[in-house]
N, C-alpha and C. Protein backbone atom coordinates (compact mmCIF):
# COMPACT_ATOMS: atom_id res chain seq x y z
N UNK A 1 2.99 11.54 16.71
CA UNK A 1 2.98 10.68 15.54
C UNK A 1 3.84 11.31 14.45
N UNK A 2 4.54 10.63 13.79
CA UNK A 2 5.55 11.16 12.89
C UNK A 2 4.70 11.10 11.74
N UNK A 3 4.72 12.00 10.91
CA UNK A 3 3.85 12.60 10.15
C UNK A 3 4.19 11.73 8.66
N UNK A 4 3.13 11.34 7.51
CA UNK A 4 3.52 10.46 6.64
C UNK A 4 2.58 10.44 5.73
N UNK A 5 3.27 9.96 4.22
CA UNK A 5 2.16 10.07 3.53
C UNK A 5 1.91 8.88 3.14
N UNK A 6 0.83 8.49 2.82
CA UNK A 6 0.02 7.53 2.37
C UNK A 6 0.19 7.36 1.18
N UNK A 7 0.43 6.25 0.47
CA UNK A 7 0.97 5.86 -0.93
C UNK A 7 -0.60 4.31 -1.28
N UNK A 8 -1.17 4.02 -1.51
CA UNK A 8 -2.42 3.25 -2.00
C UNK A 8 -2.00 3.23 -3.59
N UNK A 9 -1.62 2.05 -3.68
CA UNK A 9 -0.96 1.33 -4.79
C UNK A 9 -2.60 0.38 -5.32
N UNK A 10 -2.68 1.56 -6.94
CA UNK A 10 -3.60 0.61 -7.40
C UNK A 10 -3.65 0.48 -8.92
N UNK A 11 -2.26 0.79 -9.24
CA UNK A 11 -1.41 0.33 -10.84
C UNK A 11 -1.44 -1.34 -11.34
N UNK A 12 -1.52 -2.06 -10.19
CA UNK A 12 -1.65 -3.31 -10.91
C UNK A 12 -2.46 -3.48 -12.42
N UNK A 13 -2.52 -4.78 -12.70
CA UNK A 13 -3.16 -5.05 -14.06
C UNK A 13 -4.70 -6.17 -13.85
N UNK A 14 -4.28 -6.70 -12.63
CA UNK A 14 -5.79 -7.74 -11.49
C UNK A 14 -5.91 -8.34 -12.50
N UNK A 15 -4.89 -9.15 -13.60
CA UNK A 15 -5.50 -10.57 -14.31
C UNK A 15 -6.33 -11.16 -13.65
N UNK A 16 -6.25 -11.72 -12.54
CA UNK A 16 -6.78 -12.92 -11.85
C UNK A 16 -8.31 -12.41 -11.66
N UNK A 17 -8.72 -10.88 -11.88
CA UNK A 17 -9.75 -10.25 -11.51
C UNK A 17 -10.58 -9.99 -12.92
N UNK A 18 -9.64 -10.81 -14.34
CA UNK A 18 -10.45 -10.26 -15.00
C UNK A 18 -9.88 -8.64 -15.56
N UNK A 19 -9.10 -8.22 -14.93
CA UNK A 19 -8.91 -6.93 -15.16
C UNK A 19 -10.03 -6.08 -14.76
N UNK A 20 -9.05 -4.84 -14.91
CA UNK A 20 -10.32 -3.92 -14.52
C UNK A 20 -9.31 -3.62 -13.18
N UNK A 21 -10.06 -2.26 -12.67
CA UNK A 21 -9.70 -1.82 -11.19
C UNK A 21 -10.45 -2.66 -10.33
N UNK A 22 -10.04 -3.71 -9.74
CA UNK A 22 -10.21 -4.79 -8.70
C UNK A 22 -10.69 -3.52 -7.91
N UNK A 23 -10.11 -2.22 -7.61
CA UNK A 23 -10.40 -1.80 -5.97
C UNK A 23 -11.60 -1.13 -5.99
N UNK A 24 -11.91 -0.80 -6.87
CA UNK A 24 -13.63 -0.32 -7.31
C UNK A 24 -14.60 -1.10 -6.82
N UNK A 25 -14.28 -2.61 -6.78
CA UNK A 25 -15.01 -3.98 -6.68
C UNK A 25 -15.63 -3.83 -5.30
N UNK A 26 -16.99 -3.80 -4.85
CA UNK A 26 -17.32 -3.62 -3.48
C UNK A 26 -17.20 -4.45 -2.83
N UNK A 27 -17.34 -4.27 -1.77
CA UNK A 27 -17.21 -4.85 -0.27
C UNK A 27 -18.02 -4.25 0.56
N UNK A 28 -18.82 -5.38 1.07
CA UNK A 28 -20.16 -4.50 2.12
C UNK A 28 -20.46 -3.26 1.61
N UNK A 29 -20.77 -3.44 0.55
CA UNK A 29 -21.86 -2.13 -0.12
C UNK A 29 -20.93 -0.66 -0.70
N UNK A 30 -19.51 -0.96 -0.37
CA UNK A 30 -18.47 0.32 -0.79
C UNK A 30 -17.30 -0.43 -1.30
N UNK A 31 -17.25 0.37 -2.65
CA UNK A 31 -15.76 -0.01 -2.98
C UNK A 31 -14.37 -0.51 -2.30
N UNK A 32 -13.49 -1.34 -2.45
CA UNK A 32 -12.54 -1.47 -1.46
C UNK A 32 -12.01 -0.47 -1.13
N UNK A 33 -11.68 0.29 -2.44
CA UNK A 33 -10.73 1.69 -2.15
C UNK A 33 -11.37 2.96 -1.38
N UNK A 34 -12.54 2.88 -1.27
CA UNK A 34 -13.18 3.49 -0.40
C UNK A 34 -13.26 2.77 1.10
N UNK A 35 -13.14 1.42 1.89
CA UNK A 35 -12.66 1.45 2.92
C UNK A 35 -11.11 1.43 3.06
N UNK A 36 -9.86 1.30 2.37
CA UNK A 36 -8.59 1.70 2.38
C UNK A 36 -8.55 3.33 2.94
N UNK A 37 -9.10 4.08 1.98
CA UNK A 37 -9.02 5.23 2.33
C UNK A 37 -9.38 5.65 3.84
N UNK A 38 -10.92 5.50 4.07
CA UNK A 38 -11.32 5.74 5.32
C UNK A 38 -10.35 5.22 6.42
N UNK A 39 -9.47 4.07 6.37
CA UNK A 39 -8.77 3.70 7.43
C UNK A 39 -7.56 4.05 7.32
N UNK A 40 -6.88 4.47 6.13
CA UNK A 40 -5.58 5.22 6.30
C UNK A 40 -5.58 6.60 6.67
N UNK A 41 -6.84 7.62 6.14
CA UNK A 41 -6.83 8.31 6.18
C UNK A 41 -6.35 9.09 7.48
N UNK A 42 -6.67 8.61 8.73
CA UNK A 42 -6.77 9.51 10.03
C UNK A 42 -5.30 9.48 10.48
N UNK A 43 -4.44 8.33 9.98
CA UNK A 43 -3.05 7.85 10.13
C UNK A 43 -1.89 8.50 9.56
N UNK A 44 -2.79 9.68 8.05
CA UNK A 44 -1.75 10.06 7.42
C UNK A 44 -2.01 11.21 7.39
N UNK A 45 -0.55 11.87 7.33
CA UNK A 45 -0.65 13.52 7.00
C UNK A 45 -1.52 14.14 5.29
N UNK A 46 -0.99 13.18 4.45
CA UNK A 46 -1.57 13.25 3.05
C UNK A 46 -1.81 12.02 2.21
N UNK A 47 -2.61 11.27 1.62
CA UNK A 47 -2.54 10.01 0.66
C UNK A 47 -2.31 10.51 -0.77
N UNK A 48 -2.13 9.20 -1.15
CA UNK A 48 -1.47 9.52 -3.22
C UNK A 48 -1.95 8.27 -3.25
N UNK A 49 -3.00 8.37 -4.61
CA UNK A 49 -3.15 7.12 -5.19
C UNK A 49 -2.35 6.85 -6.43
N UNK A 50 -1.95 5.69 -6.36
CA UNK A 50 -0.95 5.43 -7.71
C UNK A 50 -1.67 4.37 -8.82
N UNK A 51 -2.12 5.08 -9.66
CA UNK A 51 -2.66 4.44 -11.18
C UNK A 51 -2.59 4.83 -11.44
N UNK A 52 -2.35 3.80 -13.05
CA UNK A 52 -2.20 4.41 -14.56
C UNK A 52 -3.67 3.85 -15.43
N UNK A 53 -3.39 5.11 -16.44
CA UNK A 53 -4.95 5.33 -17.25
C UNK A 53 -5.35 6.55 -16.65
N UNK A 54 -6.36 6.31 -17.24
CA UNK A 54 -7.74 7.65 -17.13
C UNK A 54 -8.07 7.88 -15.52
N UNK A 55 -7.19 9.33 -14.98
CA UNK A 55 -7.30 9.47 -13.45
C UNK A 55 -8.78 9.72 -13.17
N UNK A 56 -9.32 10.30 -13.77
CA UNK A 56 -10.84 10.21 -13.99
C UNK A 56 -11.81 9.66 -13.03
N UNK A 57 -11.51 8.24 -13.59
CA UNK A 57 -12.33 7.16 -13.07
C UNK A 57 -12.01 7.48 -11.44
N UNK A 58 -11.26 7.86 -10.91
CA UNK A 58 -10.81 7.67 -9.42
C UNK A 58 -11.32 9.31 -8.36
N UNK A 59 -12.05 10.38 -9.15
CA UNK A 59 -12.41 11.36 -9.47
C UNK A 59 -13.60 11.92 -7.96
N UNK A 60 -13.91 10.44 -7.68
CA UNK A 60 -15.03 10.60 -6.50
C UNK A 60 -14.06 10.86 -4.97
N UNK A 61 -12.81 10.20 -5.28
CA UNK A 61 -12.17 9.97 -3.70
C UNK A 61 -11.27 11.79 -3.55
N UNK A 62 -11.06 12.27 -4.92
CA UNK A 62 -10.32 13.20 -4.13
C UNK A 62 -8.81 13.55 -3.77
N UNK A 63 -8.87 12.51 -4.37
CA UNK A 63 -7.27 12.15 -4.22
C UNK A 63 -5.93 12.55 -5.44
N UNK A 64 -4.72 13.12 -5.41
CA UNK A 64 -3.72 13.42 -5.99
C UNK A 64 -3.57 11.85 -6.61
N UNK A 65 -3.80 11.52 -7.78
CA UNK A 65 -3.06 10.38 -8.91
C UNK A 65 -2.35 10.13 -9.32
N UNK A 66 -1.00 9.71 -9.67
CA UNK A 66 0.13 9.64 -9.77
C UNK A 66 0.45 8.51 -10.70
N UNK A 67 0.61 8.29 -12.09
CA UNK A 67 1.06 7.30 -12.70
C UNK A 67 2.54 7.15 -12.52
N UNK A 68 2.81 5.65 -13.10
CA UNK A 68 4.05 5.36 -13.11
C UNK A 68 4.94 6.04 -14.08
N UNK A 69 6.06 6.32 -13.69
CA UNK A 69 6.98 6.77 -14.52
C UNK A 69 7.76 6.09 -15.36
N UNK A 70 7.84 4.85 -14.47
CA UNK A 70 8.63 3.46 -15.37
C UNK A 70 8.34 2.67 -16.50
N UNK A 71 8.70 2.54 -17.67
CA UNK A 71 7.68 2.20 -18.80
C UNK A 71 7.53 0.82 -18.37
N UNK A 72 6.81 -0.12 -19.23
CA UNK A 72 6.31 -1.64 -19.04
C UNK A 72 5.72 -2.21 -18.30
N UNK A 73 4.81 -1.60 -17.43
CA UNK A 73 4.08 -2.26 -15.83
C UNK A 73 5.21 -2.70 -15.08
N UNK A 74 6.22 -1.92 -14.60
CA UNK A 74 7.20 -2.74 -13.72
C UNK A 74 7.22 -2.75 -12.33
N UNK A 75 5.40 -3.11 -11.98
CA UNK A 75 4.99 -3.42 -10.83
C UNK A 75 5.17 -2.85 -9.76
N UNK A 76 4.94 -3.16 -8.47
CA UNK A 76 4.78 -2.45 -7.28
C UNK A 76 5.70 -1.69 -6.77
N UNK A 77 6.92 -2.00 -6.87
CA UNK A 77 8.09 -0.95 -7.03
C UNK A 77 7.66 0.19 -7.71
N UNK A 78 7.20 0.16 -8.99
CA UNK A 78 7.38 1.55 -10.05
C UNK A 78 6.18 2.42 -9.08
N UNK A 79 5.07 1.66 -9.00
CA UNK A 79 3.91 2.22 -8.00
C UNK A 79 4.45 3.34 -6.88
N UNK A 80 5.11 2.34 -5.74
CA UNK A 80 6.41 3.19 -5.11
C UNK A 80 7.17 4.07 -4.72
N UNK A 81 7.85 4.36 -6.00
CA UNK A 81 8.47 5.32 -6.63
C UNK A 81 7.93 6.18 -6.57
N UNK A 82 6.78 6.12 -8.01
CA UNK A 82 5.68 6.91 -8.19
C UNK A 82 5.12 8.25 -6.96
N UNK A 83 5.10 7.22 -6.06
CA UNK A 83 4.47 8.11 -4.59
C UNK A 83 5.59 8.83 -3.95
N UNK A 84 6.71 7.66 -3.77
CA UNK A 84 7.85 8.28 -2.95
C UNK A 84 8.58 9.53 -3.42
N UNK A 85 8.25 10.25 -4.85
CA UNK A 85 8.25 11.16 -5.73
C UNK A 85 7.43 12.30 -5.38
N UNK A 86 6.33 11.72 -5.88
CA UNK A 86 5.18 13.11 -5.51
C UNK A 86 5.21 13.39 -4.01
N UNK A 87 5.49 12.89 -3.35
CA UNK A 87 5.47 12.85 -1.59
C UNK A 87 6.85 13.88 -1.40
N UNK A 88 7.78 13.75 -2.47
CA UNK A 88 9.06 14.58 -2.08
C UNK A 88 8.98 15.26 -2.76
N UNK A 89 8.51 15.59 -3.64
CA UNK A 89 7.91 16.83 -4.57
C UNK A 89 7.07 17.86 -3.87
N UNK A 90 5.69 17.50 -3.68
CA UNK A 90 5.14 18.51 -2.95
C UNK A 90 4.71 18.41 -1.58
N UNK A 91 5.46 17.49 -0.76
CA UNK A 91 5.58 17.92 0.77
C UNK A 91 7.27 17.24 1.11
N UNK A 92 7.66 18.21 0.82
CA UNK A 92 8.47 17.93 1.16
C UNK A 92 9.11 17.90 3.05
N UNK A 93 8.61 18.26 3.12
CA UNK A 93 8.94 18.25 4.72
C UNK A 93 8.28 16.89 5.17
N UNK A 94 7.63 15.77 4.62
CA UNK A 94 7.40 14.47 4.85
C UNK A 94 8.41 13.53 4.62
N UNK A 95 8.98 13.43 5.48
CA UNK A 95 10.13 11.91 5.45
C UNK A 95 10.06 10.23 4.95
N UNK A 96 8.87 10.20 5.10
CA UNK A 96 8.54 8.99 5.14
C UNK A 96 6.70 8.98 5.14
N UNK A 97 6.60 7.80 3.48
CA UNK A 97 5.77 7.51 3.02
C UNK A 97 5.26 5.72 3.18
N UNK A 98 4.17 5.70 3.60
CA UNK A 98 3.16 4.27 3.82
C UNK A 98 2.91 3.87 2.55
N UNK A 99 3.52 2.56 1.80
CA UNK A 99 2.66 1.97 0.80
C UNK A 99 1.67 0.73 1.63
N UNK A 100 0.57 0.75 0.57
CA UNK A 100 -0.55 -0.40 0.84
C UNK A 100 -1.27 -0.97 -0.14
N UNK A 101 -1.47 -1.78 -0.29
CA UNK A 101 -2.46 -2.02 -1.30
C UNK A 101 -3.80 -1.66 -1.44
N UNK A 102 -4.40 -1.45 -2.87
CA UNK A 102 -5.64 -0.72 -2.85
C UNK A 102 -6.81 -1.77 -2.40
N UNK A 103 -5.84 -3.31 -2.70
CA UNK A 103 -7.35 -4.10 -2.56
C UNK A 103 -7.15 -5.06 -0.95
N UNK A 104 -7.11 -3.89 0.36
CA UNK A 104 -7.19 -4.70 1.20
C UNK A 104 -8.13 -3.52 2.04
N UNK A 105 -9.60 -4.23 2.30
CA UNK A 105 -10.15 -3.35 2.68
C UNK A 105 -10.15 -3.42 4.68
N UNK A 106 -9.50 -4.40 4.66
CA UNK A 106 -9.46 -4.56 6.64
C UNK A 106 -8.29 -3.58 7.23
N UNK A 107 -7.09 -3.16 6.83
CA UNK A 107 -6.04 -2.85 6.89
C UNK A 107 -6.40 -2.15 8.09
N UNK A 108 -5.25 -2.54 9.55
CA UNK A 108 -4.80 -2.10 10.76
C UNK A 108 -5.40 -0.44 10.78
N UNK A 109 -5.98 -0.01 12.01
CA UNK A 109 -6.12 1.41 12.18
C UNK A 109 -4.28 1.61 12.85
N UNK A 110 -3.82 0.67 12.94
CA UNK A 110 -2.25 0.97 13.99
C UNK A 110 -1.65 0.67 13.25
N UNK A 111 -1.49 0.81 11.97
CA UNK A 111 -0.79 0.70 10.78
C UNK A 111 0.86 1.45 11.15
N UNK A 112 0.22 2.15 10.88
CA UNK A 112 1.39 3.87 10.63
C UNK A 112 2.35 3.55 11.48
N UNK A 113 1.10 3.77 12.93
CA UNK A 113 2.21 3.88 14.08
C UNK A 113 3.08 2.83 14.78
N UNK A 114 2.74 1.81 14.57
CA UNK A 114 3.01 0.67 14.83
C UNK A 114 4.72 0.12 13.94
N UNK A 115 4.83 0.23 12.53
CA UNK A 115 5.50 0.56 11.58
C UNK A 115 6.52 1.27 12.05
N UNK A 116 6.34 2.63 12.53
CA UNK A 116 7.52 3.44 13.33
C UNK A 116 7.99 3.05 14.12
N UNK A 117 7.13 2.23 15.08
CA UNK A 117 7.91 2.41 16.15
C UNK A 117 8.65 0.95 16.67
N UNK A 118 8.26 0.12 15.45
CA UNK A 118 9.41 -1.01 15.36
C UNK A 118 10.58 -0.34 14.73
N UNK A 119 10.73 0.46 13.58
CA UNK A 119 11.78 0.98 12.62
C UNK A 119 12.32 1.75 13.99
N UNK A 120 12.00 2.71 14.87
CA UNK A 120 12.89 3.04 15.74
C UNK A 120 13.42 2.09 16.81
N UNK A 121 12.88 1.27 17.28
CA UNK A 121 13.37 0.50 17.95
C UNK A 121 14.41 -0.42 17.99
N UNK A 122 14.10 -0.62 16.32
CA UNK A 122 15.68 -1.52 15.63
C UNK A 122 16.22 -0.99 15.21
N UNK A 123 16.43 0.63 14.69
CA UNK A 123 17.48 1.31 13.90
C UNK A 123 17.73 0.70 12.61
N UNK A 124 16.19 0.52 12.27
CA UNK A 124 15.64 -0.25 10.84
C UNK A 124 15.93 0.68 9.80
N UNK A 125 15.96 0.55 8.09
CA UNK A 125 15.78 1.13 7.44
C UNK A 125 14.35 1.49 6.47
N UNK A 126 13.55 0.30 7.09
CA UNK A 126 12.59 -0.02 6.40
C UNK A 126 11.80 -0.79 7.75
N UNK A 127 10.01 -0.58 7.84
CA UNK A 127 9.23 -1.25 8.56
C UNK A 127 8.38 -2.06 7.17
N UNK A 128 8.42 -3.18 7.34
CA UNK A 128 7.19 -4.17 6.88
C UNK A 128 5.74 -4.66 7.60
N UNK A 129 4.98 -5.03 7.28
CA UNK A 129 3.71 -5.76 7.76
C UNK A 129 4.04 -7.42 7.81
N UNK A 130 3.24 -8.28 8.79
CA UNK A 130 3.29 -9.40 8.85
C UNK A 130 2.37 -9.89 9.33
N UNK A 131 1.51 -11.11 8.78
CA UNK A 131 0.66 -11.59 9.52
C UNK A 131 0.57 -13.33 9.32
N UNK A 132 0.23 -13.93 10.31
CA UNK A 132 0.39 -15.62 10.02
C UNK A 132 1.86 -16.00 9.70
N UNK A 133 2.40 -15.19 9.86
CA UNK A 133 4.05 -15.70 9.75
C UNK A 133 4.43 -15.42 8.70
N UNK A 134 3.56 -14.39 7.29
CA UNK A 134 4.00 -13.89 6.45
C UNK A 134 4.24 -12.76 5.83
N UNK A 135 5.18 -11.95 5.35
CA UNK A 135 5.47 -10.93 5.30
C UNK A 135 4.26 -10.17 4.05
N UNK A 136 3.91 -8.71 4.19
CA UNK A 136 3.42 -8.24 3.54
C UNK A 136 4.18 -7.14 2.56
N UNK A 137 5.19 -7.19 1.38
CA UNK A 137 5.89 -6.24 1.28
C UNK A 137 5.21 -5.07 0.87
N UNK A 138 4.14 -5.13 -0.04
CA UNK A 138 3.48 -4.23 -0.36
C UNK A 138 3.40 -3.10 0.69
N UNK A 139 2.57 -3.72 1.86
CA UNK A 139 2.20 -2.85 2.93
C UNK A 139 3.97 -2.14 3.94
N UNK A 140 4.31 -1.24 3.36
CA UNK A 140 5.38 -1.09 4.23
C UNK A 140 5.86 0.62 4.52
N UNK A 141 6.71 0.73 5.03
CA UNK A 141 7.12 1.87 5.41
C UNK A 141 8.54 2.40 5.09
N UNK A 142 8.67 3.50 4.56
CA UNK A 142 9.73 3.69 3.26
C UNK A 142 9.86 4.97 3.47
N UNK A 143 11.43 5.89 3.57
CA UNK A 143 11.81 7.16 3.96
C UNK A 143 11.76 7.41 2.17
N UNK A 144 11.32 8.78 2.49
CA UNK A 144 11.44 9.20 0.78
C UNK A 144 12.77 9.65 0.09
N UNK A 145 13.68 9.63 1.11
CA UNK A 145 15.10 10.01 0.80
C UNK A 145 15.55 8.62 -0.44
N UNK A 146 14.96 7.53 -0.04
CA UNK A 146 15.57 6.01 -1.00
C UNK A 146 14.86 5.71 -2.35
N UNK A 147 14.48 7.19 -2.55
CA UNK A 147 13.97 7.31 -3.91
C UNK A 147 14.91 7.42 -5.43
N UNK A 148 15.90 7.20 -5.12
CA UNK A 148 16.97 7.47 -5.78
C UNK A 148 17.51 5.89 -6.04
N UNK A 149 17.66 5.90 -4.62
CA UNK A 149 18.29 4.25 -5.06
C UNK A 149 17.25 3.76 -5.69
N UNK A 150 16.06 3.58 -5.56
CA UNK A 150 14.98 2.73 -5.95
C UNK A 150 14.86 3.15 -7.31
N UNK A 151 14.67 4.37 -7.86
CA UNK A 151 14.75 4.48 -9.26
C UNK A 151 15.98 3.49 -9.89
N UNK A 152 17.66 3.93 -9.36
CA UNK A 152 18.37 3.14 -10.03
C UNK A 152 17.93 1.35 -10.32
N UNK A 153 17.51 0.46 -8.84
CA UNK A 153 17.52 -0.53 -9.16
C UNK A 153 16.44 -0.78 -10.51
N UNK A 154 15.27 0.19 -10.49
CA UNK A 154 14.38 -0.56 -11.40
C UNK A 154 14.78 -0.05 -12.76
N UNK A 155 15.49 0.96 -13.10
CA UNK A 155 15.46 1.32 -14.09
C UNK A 155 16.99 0.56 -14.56
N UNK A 156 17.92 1.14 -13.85
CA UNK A 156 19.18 0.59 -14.62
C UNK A 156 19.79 -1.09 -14.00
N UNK A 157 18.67 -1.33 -13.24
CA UNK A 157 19.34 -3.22 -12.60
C UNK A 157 17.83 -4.05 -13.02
N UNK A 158 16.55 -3.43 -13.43
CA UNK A 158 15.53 -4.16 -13.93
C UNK A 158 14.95 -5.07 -12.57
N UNK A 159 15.38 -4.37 -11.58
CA UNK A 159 14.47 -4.73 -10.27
C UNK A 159 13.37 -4.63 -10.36
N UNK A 160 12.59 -6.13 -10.04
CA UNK A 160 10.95 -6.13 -10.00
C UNK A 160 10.39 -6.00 -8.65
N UNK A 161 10.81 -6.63 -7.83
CA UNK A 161 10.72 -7.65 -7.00
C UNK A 161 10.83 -6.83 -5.48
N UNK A 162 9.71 -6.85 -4.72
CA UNK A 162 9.87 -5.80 -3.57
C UNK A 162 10.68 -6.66 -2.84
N UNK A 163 10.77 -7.56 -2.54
CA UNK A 163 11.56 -8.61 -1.64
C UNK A 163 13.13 -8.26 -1.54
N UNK A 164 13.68 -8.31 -3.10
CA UNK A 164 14.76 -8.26 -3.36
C UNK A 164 15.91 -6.80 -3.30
N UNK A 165 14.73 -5.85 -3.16
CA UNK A 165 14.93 -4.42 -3.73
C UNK A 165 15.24 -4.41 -1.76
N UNK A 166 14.43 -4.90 -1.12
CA UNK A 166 14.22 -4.30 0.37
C UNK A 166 15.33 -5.47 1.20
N UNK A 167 15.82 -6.34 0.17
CA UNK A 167 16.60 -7.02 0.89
C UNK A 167 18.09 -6.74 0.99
N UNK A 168 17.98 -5.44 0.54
CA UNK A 168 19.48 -4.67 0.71
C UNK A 168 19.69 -3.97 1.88
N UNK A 169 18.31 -3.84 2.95
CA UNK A 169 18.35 -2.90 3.93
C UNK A 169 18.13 -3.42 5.06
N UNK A 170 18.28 -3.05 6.37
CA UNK A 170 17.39 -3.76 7.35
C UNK A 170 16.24 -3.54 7.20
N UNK A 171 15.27 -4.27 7.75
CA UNK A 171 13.66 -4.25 7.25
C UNK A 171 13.18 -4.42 8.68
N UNK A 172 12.27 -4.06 9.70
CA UNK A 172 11.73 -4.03 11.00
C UNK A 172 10.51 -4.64 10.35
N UNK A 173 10.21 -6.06 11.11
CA UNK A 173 8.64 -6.82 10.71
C UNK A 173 7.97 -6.61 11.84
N UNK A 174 6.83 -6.72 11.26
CA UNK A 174 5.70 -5.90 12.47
C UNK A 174 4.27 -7.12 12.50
N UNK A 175 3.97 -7.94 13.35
CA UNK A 175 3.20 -8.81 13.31
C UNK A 175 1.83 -8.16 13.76
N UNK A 176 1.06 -8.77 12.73
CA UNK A 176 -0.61 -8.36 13.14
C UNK A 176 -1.37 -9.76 13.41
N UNK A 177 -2.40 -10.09 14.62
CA UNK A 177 -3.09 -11.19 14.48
C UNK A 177 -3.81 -11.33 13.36
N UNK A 178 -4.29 -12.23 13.35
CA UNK A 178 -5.40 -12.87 12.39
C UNK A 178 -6.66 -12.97 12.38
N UNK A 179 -7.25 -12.69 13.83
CA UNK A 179 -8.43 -12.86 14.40
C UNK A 179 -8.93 -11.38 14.84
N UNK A 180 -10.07 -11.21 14.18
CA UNK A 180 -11.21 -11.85 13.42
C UNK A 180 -10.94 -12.42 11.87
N UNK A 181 -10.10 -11.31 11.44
CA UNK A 181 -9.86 -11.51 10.44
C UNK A 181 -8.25 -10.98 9.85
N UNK A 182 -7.74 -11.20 8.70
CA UNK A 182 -6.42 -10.90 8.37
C UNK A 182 -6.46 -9.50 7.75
N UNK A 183 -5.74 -8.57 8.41
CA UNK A 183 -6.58 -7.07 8.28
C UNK A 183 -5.25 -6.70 6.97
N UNK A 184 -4.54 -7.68 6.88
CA UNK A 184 -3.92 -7.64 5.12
C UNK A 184 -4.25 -8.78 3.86
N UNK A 185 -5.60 -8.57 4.02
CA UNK A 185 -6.26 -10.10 3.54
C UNK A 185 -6.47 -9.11 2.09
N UNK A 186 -6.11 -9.77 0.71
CA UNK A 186 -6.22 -8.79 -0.32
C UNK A 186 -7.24 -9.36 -1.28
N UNK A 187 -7.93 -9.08 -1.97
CA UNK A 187 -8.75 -9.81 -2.94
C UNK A 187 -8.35 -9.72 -4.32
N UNK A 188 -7.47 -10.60 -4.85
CA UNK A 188 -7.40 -10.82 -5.73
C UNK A 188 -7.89 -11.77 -7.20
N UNK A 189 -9.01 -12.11 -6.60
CA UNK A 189 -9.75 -13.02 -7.71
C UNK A 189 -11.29 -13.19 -7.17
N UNK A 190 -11.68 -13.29 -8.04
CA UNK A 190 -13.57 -13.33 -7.48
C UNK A 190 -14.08 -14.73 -6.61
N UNK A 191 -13.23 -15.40 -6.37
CA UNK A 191 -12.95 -15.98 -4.85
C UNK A 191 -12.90 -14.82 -3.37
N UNK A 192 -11.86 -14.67 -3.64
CA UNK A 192 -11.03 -14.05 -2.71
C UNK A 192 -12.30 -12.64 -2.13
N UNK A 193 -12.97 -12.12 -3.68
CA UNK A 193 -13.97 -10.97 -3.06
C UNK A 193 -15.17 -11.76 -2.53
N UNK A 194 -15.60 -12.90 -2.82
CA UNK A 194 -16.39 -13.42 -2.18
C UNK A 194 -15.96 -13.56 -0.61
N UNK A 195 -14.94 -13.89 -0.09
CA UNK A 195 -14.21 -14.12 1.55
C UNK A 195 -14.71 -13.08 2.10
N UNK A 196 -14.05 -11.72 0.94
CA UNK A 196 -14.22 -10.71 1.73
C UNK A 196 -15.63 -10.11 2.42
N UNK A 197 -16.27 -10.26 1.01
CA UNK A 197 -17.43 -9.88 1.56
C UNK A 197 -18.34 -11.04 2.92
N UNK A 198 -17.55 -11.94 2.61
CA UNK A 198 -18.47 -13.18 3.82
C UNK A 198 -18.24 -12.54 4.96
N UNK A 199 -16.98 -11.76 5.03
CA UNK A 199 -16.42 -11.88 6.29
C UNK A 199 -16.48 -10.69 7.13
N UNK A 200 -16.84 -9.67 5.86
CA UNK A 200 -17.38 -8.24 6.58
C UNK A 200 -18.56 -8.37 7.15
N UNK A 201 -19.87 -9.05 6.35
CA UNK A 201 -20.72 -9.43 6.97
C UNK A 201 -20.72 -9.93 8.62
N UNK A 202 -19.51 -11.08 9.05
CA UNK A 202 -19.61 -11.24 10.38
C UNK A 202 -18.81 -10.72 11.29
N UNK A 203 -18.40 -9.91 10.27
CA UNK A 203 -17.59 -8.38 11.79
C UNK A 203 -19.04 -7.53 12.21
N UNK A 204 -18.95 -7.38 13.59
CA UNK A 204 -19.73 -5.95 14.36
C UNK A 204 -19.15 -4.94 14.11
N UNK A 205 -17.33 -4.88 14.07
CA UNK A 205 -16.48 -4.01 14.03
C UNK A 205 -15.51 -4.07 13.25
N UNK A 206 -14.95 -3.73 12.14
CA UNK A 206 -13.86 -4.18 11.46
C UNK A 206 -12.51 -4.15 12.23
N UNK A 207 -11.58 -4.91 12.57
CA UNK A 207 -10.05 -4.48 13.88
C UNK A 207 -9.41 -3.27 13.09
């Protein structure tokens, strides 16, 4: 397994949630970000959580915190960065860093590897997630060497937009079923945590 760090993007702002750290929000009796972790964890050489504010609050998991560097909330990119930084900072001998979102608590145990080994297969520059025929950019796979370019676009081209930023490269898509459930299913509104929790309830096993 090619060795990688884990990037858990949880800088957002979760209007739709009300605000607040959405990933705190439980699910079957544990925070989301507490099943993110447990399932990236065995996949990665090291994780980085990326929020801004009081690292504090995040104090139980253990984890290296990493705010954005980019002023203005300039979204999941700056998040990104953020990691693809500290990941080349202090391990450097890690090539390549996993972003995910903090608020998807099903996320693939074949994440990682799965990710690689489309990017080798196509002589990709970039692996993505996909499920139902739609791309997940958040969830993707990113050499820490394109930390440079990625600073330039957001800082001096005002790149928001993971779509646009990743649509300069080849990108390797990686399809996940749907059944039982969409293991990049994210909760973003107190709808959405209601699903979740319906739906942990009728797993025996999470996929």
């Amino acid at each position: 397994m090619i060795e990688t760090c884990g990037v858990i993007l949880a800088g957002g702002l979760a209007r739709r949630m009300g605000g607040g750290d959405k990933c705190l929000l439980p699910v079957a009796g544990r925070p989301m970000l507490a099943h993110v972790v447990e399932r990236l964890a065995p996949q990665c050489a090291r994780l980085v959580l990326n929020a801004n504010g009081d690292p504090g609050r995040f104090g139980a998991y253990g984890l290296p915190v990493v705010a954005d560097d980019v002023p203005g909330f300039a979204g999941p990119l700056a998040g990104i960065l953020a990691g693809l930084d500290r990941a080349a900072r202090e391990a450097p001998g890690l090539a390549w860093a996993l972003s995910v979102a903090a608020d998807t608590p099903f996320l693939p145990l074949d994440l990682v590897a799965r990710l690689h080994a489309a990017r080798e297969a196509e002589s990709a520059d970039l692996a993505c997630a996909s499920s139902a025929g739609r791309t997940h950019p958040v969830n993707a796979l990113w050499p820490t060497a394109m930390r440079g370019e990625l600073r330039r676009a957001l800082v001096e081209q005002g790149e928001r937009k993971i779509d646009a930023f990743t649509g300069r490269y080849k990108v390797a898509i990686v399809e996940w079923p749907t059944e039982p459930i969409d293991p990049f299913f994210n909760a973003n509104s107190p709808a959405d945590l209601a699903k979740a929790e319906a739906a942990a309830a009728e797993l025996t096993r999470w996929p």
